[in-house]
Protein backbone atom coordinates (compact mmCIF):
# COMPACT_ATOMS: atom_id res chain seq x y z
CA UNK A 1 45.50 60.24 175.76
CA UNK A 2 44.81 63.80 174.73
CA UNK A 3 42.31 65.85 176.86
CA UNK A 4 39.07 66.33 175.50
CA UNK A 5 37.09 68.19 177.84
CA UNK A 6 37.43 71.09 175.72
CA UNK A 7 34.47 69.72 173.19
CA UNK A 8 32.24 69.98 175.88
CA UNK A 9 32.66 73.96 176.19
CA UNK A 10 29.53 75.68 174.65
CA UNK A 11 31.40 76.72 171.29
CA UNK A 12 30.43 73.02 170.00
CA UNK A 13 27.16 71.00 168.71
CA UNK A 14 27.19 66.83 169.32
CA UNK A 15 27.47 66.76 165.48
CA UNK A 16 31.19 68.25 166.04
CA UNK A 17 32.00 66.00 169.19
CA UNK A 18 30.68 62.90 167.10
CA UNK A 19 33.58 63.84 164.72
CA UNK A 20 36.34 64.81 166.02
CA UNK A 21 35.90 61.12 167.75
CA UNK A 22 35.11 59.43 164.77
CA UNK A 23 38.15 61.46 163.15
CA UNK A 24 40.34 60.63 166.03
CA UNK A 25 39.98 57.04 165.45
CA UNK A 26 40.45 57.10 161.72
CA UNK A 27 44.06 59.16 162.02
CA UNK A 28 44.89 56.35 164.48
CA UNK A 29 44.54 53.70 162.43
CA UNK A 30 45.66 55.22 158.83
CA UNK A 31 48.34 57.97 160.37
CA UNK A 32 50.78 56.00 162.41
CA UNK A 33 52.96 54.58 160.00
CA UNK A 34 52.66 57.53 157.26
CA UNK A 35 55.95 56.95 155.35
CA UNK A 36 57.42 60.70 155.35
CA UNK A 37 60.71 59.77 152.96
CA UNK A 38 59.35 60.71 150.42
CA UNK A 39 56.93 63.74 150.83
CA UNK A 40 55.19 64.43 147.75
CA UNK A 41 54.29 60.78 147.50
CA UNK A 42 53.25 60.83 151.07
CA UNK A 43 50.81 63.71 150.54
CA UNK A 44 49.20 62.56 147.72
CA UNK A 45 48.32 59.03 149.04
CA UNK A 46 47.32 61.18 152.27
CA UNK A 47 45.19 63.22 149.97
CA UNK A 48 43.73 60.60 147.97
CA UNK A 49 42.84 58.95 151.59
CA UNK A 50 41.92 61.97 152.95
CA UNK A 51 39.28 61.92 150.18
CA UNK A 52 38.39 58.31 149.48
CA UNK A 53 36.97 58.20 153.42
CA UNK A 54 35.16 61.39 153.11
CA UNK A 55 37.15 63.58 155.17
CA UNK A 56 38.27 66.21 152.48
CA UNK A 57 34.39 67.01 152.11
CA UNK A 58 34.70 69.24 155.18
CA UNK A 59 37.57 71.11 153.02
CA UNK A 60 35.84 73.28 151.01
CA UNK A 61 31.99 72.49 151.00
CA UNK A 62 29.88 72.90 147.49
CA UNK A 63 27.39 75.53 147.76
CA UNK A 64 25.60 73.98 145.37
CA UNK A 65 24.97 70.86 147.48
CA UNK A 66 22.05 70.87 149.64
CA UNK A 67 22.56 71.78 153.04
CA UNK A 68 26.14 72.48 152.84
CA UNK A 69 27.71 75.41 154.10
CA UNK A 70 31.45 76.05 155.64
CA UNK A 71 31.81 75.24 159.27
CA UNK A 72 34.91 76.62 160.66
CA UNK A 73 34.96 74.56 164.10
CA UNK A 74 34.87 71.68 161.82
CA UNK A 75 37.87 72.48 159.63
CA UNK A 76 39.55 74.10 163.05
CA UNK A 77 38.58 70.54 164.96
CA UNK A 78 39.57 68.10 161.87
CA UNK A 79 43.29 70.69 161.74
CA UNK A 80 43.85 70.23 165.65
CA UNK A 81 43.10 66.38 165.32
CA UNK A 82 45.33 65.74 162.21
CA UNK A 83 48.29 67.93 163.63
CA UNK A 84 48.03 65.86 166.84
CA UNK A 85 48.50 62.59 165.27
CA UNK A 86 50.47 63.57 162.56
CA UNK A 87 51.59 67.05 161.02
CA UNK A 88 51.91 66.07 156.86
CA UNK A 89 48.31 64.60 157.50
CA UNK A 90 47.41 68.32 158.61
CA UNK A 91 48.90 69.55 155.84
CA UNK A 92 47.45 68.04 153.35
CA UNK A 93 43.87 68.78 154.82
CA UNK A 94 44.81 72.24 155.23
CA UNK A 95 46.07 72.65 151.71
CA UNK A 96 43.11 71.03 150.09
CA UNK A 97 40.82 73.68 151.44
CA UNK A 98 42.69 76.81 151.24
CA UNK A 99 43.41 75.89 147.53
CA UNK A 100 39.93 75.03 146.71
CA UNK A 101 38.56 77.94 149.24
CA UNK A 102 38.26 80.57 146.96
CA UNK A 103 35.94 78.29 144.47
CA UNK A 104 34.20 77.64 147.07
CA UNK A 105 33.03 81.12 148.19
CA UNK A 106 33.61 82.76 144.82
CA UNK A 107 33.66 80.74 142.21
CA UNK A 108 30.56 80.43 139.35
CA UNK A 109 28.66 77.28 139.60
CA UNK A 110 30.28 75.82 136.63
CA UNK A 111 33.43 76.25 138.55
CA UNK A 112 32.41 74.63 140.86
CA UNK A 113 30.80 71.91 139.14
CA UNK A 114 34.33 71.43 137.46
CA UNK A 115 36.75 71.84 140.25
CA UNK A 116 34.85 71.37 143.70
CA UNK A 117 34.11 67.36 142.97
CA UNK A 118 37.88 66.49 142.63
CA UNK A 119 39.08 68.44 145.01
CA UNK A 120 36.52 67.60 147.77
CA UNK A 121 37.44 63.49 146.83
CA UNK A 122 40.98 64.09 146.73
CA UNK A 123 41.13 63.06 142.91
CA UNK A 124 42.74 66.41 142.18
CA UNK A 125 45.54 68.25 144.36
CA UNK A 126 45.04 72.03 144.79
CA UNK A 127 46.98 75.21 145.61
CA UNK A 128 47.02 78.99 146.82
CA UNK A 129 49.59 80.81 144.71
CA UNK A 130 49.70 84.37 146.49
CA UNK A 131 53.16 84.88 147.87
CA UNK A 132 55.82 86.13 145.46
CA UNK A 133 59.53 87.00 146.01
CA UNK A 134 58.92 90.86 146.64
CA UNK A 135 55.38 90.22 148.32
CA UNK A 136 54.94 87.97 150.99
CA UNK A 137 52.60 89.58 153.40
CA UNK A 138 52.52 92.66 151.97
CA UNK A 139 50.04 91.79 149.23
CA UNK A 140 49.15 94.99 148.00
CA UNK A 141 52.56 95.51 145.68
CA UNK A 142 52.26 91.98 143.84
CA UNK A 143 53.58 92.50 140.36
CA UNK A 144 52.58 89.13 138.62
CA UNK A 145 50.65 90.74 135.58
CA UNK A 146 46.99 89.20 133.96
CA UNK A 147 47.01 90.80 130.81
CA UNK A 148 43.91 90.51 128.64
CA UNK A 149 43.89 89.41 125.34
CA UNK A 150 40.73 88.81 123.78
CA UNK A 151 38.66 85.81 125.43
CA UNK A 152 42.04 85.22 127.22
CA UNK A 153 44.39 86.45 130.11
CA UNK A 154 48.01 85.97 129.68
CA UNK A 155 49.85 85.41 132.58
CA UNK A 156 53.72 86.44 133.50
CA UNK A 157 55.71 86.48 136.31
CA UNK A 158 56.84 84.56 139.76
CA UNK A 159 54.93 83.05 142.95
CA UNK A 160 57.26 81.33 145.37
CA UNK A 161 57.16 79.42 148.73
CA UNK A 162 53.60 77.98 147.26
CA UNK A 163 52.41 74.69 149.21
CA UNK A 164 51.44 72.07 147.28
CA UNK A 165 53.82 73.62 144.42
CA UNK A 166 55.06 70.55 142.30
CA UNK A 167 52.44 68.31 143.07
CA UNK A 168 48.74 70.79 142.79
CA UNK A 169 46.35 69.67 139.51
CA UNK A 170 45.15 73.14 139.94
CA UNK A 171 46.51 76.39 141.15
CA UNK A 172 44.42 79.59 142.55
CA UNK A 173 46.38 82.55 141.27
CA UNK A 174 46.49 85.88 142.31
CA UNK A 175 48.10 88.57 139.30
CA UNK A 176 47.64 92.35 138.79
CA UNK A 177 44.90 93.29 136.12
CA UNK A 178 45.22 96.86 137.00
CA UNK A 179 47.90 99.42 137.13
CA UNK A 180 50.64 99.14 140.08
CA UNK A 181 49.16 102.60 141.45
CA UNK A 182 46.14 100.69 142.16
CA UNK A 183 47.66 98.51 144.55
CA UNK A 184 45.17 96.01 146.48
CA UNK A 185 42.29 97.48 144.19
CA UNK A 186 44.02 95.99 140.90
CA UNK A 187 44.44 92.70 142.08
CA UNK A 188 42.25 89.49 140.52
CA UNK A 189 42.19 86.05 140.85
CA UNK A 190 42.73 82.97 138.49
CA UNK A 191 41.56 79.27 138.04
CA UNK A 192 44.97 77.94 136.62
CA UNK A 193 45.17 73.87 135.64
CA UNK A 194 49.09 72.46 136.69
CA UNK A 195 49.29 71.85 132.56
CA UNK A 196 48.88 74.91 131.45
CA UNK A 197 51.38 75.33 129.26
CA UNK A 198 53.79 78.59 129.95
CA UNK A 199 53.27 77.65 133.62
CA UNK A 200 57.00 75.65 134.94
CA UNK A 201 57.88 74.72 138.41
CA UNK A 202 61.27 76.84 138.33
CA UNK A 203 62.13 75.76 142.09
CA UNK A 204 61.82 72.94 144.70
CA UNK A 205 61.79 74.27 147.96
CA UNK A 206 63.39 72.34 151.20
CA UNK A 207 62.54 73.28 154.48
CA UNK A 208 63.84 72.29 158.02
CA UNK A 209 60.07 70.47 158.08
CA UNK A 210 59.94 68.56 154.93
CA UNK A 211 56.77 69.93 152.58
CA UNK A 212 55.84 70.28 149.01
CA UNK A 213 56.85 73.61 148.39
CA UNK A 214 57.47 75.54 145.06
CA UNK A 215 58.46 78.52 143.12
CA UNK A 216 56.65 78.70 140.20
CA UNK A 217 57.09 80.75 136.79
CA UNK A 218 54.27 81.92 134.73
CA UNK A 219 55.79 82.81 131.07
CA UNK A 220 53.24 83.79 128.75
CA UNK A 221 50.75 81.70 130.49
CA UNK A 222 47.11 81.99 128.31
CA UNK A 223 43.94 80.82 130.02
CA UNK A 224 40.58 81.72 129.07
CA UNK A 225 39.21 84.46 130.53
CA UNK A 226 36.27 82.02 132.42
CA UNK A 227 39.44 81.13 134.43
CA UNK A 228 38.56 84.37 136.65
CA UNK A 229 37.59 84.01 140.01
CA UNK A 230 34.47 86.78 141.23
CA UNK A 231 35.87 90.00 138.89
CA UNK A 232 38.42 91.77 137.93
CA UNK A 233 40.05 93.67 140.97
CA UNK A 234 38.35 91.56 143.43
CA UNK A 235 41.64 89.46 144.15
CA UNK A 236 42.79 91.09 146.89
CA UNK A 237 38.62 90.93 149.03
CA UNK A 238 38.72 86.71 147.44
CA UNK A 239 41.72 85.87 149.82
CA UNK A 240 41.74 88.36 152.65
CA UNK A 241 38.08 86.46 152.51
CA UNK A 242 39.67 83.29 152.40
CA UNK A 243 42.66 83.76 154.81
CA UNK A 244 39.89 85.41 157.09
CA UNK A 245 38.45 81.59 157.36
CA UNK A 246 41.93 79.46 157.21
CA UNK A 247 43.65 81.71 159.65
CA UNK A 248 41.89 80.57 162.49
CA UNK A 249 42.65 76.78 161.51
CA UNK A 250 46.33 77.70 161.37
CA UNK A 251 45.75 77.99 164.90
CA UNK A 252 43.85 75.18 165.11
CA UNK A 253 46.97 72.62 163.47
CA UNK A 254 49.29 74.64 166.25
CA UNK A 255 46.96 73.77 168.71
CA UNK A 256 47.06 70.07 167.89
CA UNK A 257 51.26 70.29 167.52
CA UNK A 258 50.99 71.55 171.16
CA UNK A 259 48.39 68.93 172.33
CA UNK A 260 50.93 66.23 171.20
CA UNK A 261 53.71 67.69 173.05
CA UNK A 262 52.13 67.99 176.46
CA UNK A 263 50.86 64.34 175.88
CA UNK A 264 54.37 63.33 175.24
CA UNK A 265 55.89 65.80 177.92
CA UNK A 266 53.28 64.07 180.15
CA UNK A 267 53.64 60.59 179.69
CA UNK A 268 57.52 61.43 179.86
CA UNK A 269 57.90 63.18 182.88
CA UNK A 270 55.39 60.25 184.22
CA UNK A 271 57.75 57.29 183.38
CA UNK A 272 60.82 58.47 183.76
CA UNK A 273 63.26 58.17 186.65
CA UNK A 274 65.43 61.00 188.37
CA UNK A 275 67.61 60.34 191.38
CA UNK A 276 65.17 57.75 192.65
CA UNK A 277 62.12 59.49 191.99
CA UNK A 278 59.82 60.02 189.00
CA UNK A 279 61.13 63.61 187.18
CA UNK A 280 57.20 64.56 188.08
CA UNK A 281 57.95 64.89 191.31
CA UNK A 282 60.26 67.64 190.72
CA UNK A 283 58.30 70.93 191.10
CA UNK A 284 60.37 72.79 188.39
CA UNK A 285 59.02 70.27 185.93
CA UNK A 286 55.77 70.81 187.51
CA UNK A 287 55.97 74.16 186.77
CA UNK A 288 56.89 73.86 183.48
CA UNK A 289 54.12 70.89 182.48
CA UNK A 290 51.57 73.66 184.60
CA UNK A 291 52.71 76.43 182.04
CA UNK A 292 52.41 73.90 178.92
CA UNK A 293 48.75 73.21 180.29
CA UNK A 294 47.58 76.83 180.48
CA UNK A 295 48.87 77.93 176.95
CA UNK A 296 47.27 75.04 175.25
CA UNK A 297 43.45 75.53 177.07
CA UNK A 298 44.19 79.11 176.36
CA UNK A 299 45.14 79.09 172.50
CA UNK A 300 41.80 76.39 172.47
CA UNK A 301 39.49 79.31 173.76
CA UNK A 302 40.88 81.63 171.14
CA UNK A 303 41.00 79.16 168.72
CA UNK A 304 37.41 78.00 168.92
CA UNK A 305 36.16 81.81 169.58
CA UNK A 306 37.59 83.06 166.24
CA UNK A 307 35.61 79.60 164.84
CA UNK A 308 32.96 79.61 166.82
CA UNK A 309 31.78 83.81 166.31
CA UNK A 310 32.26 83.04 161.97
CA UNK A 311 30.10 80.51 162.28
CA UNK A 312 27.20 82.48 164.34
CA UNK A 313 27.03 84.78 161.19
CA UNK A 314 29.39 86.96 161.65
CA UNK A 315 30.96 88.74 158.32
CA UNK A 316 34.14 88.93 159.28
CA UNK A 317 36.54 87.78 161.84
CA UNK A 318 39.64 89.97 161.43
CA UNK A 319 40.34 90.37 164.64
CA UNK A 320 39.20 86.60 166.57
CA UNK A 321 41.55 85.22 163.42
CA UNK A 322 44.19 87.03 163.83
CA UNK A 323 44.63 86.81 167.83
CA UNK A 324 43.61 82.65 167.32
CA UNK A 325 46.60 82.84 164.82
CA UNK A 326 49.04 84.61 167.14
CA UNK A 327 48.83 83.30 170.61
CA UNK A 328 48.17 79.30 168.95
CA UNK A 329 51.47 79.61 166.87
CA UNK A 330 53.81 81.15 169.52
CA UNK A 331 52.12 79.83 172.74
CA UNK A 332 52.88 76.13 170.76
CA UNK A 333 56.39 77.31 170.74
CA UNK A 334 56.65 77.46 173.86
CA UNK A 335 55.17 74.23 174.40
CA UNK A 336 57.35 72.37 171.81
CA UNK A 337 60.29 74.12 172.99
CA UNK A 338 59.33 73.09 176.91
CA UNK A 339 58.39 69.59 175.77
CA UNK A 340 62.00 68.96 174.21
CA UNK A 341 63.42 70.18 177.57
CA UNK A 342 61.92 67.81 179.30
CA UNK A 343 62.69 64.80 177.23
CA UNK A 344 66.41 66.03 177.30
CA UNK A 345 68.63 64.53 174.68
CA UNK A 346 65.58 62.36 173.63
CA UNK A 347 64.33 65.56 172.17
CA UNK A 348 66.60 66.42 169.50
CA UNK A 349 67.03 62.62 168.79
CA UNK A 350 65.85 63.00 164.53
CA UNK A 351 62.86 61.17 164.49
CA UNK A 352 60.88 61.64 167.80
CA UNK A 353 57.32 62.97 167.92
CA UNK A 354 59.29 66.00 169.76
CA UNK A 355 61.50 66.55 167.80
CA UNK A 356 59.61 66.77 164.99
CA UNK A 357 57.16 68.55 166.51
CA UNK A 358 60.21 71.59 166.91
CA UNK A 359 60.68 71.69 163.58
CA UNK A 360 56.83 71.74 162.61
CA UNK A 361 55.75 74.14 164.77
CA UNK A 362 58.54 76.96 163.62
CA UNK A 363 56.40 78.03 159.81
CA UNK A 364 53.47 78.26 161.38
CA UNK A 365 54.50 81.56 163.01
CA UNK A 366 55.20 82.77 159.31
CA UNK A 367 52.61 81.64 156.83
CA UNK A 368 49.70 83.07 156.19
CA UNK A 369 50.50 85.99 157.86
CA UNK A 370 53.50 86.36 160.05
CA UNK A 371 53.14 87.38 163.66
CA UNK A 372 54.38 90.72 163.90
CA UNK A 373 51.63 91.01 161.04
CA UNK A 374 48.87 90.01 163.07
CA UNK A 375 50.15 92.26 165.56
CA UNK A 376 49.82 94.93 163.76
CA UNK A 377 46.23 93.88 162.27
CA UNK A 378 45.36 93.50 165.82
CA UNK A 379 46.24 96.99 167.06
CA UNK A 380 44.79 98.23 163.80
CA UNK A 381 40.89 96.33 164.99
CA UNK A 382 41.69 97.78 168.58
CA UNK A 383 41.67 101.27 167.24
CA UNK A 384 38.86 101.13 165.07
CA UNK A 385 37.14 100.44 168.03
């Protein structure tokens, strides 16, 4: 049974302990017999359920409905739930709202009004195409081109390692409108439907952590020019904006990875027998399962500070995000990597929770913004003062 003393710290409302108990139940009923063999039919039933029970409405809320607004702790409590019970589950979430994020905060209302319903009900599958081959977090030197043409942009060039790529109804694009001096001042953003034609899936990409991944070519790719997201040369503010919000939840899904394996670790070093004695009893494994206990209540505090201070008003959360991100990811390393220790050959049998968990828990220290990156946006926040 995962500890949940943590909703009781002051960062929450009853409204957010009243779901992540409601949630808690759902995932395990629906999420413990996912079928992960084949993983773009896995995620979109999970999306499609996901949506038909309401859940995906917390993705990316519709300004235009009343009283809606985005509520980090939520997405960061509904990530650390779904990761705990089950990681595709969390992925598909994750994905739904960091593809449909930037409509969300930037789009026009008939954007919205087109794109937000489907998403938000899991009757369309959406995606964040910013990474290409020569700019992963080093946005600034993208070279996809928007050319305009008219009431059109023509699209050409590559994104690659894009989630959701093969399987997304509709693809947030990032492309340069200005010149490549201009760097992250000539970048815009793009409402791209999967059928566009001149836009080909030139790639399925495996990982050690089965997900819908894709490179994806854009060859002449026309789309009316109401496709753009905010303005021209506001790509680069629309998802640093965005990332600012999912980062934190990143955190949040590593959070839940490393919930699972002191559970497991736990109920393991509980039940199991060493030299007459239960391995608990052995203070080195004490140690360890003491160590596993402080990084996870510590990556919650960070976690839920980075969520909690957005959600109190504040602009921007560069620097709560960013530390959330960091200590979450590698601190659930550390966990994982303890976890499998203790289980001993049990924890590189294919197919345990652990196991699985190992191989999970190794992107999360890359995507959307590697470590070493938020390092360096870190120190960069520090000496700004």
């Amino acid at each position: 049974m995962a500890d949940t003393t943590f909703l009781h710290w002051p960062f929450f409302e009853d409204r957010h302990r009243t779901l992540a108990a409601e949630l808690d139940r759902w995932a395990a009923d629906h999420l413990a017999a996912v079928d992960h063999s084949d993983t773009d039919t896995a995620c979109r039933d999970l999306v499609r359920r996901l949506g038909q029970d309401g859940w995906l409405l917390h993705s990316a809320p519709d300004p235009q409905a009343e009283g809606a607004r985005l509520d980090v702790r939520t997405l960061c409590l509904i990530r650390e739930t779904l990761g705990r019970h089950d990681a595709l589950a969390d992925f598909a979430f994750a994905m739904q709202g960091l593809g449909a994020g930037p409509v969300s905060l930037f789009g026009t209302p008939e954007q919205r009004r087109r794109w937000l319903p489907l998403t938000r009900t899991g009757k369309a599958i959406s995606a964040f195409a910013l990474t290409e081959p020569k700019s992963g977090s080093d946005v600034a030197t993208m070279e996809m081109a928007a050319v305009r043409d008219g009431d059109s942009y023509v699209l050409n060039g590559e994104k690659t390692w894009i989630s959701n790529g093969g399987i997304a109804d509709v693809y947030v694009v990032f492309a340069r409108t200005g010149a490549a001096a201009d760097g992250a001042k000539g970048l815009s953003a793009f409402i791209v439907p999967a059928d566009t034609p001149g836009l080909t899936v030139a790639e399925r990409l495996q990982t050690i952590s089965p997900h819908p991944l894709a490179r994806l070519a854009f060859t002449d790719c026309r789309i009316p020019a109401s496709s753009l997201l905010g303005a021209e040369g506001q790509g680069f503010k629309i998802a640093m904006a965005t990332l600012d919000v999912f980062r934190s939840t990143v955190g949040a899904a590593a959070l839940g990875f490393a919930r699972r394996a002191l559970d497991e670790s736990l109920s393991r070093a509980s039940q199991r027998h060493l030299f007459g004695n239960p391995l608990a009893d052995l203070q080195l494994v004490q140690g360890m399962l003491a160590e596993m206990a402080l990084a996870v209540d510590a990556a919650a505090l960070l976690v839920y500070r980075a969520a909690w201070t957005k959600d109190s008003g504040a602009p921007r959360v560069t620097r709560e995000a960013a530390m959330a991100k960091l200590y979450a990811t590698e601190a659930a390393q550390e966990v994982i990597d303890k976890a499998v220790q203790i289980h001993g050959g049990d924890g590189v049998r294919s197919g345990h929770p652990v196991e699985k968990l190992y191989r999970e828990i190794r992107a999360l220290r890359i995507y959307e913004g590697a470590s070493e990156v938020q390092k360096v946006v870190i120190a960069r926040q520090a000496l700004m003062g």
